[in-house]
C-alpha atoms as a PDB file:
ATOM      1  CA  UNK A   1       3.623   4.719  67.322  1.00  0.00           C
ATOM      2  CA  UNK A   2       3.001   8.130  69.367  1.00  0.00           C
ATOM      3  CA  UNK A   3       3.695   7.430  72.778  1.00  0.00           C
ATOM      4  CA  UNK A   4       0.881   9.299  74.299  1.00  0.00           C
ATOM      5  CA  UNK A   5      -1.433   6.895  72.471  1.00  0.00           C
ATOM      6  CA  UNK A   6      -0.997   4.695  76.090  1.00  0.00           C
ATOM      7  CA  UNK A   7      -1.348   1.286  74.370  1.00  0.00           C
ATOM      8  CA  UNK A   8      -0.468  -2.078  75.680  1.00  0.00           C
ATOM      9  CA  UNK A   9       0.026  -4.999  74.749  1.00  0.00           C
ATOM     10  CA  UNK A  10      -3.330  -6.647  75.316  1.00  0.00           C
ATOM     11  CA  UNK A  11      -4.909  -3.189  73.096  1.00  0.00           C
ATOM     12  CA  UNK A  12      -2.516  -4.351  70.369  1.00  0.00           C
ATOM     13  CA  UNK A  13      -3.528  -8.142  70.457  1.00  0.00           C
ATOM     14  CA  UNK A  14      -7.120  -6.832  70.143  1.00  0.00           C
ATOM     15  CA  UNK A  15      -6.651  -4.630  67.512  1.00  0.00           C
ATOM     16  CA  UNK A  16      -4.561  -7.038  65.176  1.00  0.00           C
ATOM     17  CA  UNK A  17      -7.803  -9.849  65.777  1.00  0.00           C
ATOM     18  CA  UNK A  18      -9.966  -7.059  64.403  1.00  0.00           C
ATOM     19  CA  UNK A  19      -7.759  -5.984  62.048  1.00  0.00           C
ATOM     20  CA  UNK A  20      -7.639  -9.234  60.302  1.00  0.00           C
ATOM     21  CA  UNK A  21     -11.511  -9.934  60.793  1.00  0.00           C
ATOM     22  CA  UNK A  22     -13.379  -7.074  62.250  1.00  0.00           C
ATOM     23  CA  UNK A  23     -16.817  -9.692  62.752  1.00  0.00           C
ATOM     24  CA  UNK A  24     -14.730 -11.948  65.700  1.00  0.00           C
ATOM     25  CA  UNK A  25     -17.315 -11.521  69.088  1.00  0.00           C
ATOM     26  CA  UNK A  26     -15.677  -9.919  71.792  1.00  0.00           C
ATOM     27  CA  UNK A  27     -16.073 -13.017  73.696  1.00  0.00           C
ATOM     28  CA  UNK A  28     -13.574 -14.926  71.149  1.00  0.00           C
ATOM     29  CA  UNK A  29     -11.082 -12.298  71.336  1.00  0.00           C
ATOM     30  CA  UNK A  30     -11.247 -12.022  75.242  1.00  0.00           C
ATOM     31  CA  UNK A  31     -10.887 -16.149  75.195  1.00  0.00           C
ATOM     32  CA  UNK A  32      -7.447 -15.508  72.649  1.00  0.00           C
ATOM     33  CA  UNK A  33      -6.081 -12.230  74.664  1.00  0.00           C
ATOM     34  CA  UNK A  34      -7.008 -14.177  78.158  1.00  0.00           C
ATOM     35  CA  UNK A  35      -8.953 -11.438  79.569  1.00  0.00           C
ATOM     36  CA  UNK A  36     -13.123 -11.077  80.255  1.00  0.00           C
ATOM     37  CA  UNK A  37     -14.806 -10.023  77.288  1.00  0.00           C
ATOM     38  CA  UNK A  38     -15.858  -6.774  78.985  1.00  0.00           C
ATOM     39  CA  UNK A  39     -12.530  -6.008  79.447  1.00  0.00           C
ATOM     40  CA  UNK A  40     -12.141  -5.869  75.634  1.00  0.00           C
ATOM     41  CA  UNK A  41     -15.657  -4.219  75.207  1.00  0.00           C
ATOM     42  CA  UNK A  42     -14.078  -1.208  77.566  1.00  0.00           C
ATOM     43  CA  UNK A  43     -10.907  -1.100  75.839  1.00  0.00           C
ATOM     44  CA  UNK A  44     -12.262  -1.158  72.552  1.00  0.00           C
ATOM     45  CA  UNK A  45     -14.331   2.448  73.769  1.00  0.00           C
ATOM     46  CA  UNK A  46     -11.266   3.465  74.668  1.00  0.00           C
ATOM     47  CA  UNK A  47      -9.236   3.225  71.542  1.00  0.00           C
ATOM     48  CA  UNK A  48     -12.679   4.320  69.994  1.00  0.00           C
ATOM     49  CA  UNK A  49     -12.281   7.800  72.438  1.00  0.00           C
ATOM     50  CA  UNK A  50      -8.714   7.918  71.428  1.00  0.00           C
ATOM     51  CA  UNK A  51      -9.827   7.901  67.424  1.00  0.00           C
ATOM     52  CA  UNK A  52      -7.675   5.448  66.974  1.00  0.00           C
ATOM     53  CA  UNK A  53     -10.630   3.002  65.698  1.00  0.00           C
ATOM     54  CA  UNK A  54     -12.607   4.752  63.647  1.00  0.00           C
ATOM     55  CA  UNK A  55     -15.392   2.355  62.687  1.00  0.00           C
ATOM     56  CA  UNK A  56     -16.100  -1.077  61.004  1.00  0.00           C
ATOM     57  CA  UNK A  57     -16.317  -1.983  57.426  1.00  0.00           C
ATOM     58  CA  UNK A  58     -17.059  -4.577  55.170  1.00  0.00           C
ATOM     59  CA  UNK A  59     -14.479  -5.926  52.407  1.00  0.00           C
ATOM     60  CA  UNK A  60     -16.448  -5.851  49.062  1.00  0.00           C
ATOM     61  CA  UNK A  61     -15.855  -7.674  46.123  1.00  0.00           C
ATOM     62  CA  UNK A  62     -16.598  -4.976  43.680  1.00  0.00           C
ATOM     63  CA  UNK A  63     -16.129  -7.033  40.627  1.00  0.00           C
ATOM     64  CA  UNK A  64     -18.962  -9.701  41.709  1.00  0.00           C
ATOM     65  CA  UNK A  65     -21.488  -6.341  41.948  1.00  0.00           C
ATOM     66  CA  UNK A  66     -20.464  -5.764  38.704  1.00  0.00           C
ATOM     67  CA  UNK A  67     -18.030  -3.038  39.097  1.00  0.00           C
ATOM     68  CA  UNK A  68     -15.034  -4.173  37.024  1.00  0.00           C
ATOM     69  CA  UNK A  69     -13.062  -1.338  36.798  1.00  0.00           C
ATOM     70  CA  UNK A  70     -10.472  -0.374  39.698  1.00  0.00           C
ATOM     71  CA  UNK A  71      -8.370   2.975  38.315  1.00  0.00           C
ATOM     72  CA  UNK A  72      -6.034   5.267  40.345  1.00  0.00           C
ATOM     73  CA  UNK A  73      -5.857   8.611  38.782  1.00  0.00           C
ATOM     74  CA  UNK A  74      -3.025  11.014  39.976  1.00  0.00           C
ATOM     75  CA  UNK A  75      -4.445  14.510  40.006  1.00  0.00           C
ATOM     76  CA  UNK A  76      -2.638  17.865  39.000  1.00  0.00           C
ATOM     77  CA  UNK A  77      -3.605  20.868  40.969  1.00  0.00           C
ATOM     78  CA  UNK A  78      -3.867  24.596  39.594  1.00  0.00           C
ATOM     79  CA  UNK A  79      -2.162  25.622  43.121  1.00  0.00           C
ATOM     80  CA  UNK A  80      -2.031  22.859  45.542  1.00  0.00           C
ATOM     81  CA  UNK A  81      -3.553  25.429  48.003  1.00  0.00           C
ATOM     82  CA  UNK A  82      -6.623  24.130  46.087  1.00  0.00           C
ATOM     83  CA  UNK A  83      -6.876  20.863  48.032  1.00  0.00           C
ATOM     84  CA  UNK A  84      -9.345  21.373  50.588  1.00  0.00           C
ATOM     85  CA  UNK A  85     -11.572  22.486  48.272  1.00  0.00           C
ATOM     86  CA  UNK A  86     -11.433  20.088  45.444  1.00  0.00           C
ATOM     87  CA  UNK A  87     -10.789  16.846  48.004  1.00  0.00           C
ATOM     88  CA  UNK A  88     -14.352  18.414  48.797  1.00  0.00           C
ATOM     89  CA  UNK A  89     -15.438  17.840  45.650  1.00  0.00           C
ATOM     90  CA  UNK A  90     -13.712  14.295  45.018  1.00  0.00           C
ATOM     91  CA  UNK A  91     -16.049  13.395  48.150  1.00  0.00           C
ATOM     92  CA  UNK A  92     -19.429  14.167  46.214  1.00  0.00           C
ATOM     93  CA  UNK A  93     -18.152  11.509  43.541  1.00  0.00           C
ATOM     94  CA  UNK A  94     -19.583   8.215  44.484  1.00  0.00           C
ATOM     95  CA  UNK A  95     -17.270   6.279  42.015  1.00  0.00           C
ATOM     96  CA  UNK A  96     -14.094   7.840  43.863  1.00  0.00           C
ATOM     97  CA  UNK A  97     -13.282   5.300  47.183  1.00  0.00           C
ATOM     98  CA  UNK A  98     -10.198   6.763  48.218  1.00  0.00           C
ATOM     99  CA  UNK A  99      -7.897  10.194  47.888  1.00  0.00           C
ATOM    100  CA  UNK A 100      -4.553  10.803  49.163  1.00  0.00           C
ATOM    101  CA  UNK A 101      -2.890  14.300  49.599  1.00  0.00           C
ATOM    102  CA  UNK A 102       0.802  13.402  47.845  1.00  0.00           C
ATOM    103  CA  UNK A 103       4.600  14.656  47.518  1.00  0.00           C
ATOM    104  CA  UNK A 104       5.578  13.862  44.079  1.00  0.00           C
ATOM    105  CA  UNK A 105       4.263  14.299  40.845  1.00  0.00           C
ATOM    106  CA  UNK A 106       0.479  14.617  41.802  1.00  0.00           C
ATOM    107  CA  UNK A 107      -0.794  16.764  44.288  1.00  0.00           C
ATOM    108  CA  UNK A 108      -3.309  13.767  44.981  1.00  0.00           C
ATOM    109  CA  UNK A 109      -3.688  10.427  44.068  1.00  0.00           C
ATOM    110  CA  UNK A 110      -7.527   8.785  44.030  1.00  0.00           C
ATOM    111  CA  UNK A 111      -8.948   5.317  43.418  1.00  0.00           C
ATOM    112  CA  UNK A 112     -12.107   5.006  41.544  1.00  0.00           C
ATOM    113  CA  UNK A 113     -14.390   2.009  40.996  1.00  0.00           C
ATOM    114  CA  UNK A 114     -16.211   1.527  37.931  1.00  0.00           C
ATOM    115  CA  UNK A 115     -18.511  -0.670  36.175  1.00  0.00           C
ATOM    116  CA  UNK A 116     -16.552  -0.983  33.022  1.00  0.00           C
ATOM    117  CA  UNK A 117     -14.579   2.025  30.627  1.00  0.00           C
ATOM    118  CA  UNK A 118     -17.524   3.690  29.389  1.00  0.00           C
ATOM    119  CA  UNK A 119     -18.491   4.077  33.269  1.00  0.00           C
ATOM    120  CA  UNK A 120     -14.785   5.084  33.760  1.00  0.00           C
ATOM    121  CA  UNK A 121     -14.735   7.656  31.033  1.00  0.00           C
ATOM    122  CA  UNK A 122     -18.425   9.442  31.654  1.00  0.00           C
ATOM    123  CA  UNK A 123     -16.498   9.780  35.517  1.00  0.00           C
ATOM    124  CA  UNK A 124     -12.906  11.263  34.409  1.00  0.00           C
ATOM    125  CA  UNK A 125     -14.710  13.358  31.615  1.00  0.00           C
ATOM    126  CA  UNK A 126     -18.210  14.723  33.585  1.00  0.00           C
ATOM    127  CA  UNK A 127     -17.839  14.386  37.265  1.00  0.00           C
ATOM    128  CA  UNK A 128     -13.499  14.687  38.021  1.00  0.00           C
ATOM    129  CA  UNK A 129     -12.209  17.008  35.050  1.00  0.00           C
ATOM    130  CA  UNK A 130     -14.419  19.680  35.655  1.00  0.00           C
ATOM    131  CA  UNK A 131     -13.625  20.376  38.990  1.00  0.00           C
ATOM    132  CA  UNK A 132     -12.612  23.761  39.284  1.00  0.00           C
ATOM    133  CA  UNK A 133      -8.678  23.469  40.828  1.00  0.00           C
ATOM    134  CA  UNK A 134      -7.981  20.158  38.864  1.00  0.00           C
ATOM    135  CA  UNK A 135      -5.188  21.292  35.616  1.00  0.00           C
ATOM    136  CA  UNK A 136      -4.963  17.890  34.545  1.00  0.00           C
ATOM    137  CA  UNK A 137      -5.004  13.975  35.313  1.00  0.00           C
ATOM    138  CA  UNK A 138      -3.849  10.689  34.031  1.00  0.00           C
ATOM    139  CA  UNK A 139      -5.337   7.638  35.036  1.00  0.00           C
ATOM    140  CA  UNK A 140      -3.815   4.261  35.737  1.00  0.00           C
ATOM    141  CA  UNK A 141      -6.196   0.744  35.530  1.00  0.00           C
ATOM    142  CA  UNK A 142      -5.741  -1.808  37.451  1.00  0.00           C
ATOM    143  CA  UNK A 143      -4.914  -5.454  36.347  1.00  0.00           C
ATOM    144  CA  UNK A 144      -5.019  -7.163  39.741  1.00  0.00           C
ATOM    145  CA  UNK A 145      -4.950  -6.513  43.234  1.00  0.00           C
ATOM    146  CA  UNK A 146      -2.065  -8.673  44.823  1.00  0.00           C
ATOM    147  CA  UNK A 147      -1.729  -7.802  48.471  1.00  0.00           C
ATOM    148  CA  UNK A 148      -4.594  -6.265  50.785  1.00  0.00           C
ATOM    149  CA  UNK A 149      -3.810  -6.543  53.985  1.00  0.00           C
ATOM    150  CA  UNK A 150      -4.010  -4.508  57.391  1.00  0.00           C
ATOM    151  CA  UNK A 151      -0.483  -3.701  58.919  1.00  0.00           C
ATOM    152  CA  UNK A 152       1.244  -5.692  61.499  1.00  0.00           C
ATOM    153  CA  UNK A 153       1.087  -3.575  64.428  1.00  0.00           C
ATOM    154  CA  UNK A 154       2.324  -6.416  67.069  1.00  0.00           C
ATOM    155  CA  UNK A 155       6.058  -7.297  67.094  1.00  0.00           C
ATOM    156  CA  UNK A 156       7.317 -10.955  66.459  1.00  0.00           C
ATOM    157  CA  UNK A 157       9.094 -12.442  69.144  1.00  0.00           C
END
């Protein structure tokens, strides 16, 4: 952790609360932590400030909206100069939910969620081939999702 971040250990107990259910009232975590719940309301702007908490969001079961499709597609660049520009266009694509900028065989590595293959193909072949920059792709689908979890930030004693 970068040492000009100027966390302690109370900041950490907060986070890892939130971190495992980002809905807990800041009067519940200030009970847990043992300090007022302004206290975590003021250190929560803080970390906020610092950009080290950069919002809220919900876990979604996409399957249950009828999305059953999860796919990771590793992307081959023309020049990987070329990522700014097509990570720009990988952001216009509603299906993709995450990109990653990667050492290795792909110069990025994207998850997409779709409602079933034909949804999955009209996306690789219309939306995410054509993007000027891409050379080629392969896609990988997902079976199951095993582990989800936030990181342990706090050290066990």
């Amino acid at each position: 952790m970068n040492s000009n971040l100027k966390l302690d250990e109370i900041d950490l107990k907060i986070l890892t609360i939130l971190m495992n259910n980002a809905k807990t009232p800041y009067t519940d975590i200030a009970k847990q932590v043992h300090v007022s719940g302004g206290t975590v309301h003021v250190r929560m702007n803080k970390m906020e400030e610092m950009n080290i908490v950069k919002g809220a969001g919900l876990t979604i079961d996409y399957e249950k909206l009828g999305y059953d499709i999860v796919a990771f597609i590793g992307i081959y660049l023309d020049k990987s100069s070329m990522y700014d520009e097509v990570a720009g266009e990988l952001e216009q694509i509603p299906e993709v939910v995450g990109a990653h900028y990667t050492t290795g065989l792909y110069s990025i590595f994207a998850k997409i969620v779709c409602k079933d293959t034909n949804h999955l193909r009209d996306v690789l072949h219309d939306k995410l081939q054509p993007i000027k920059g891409i050379q080629r792709t392969e896609t990988f689908i997902s079976l199951q999702e095993s582990i989800n979890r936030p990181i342990q930030i706090l050290n066990k004693k």
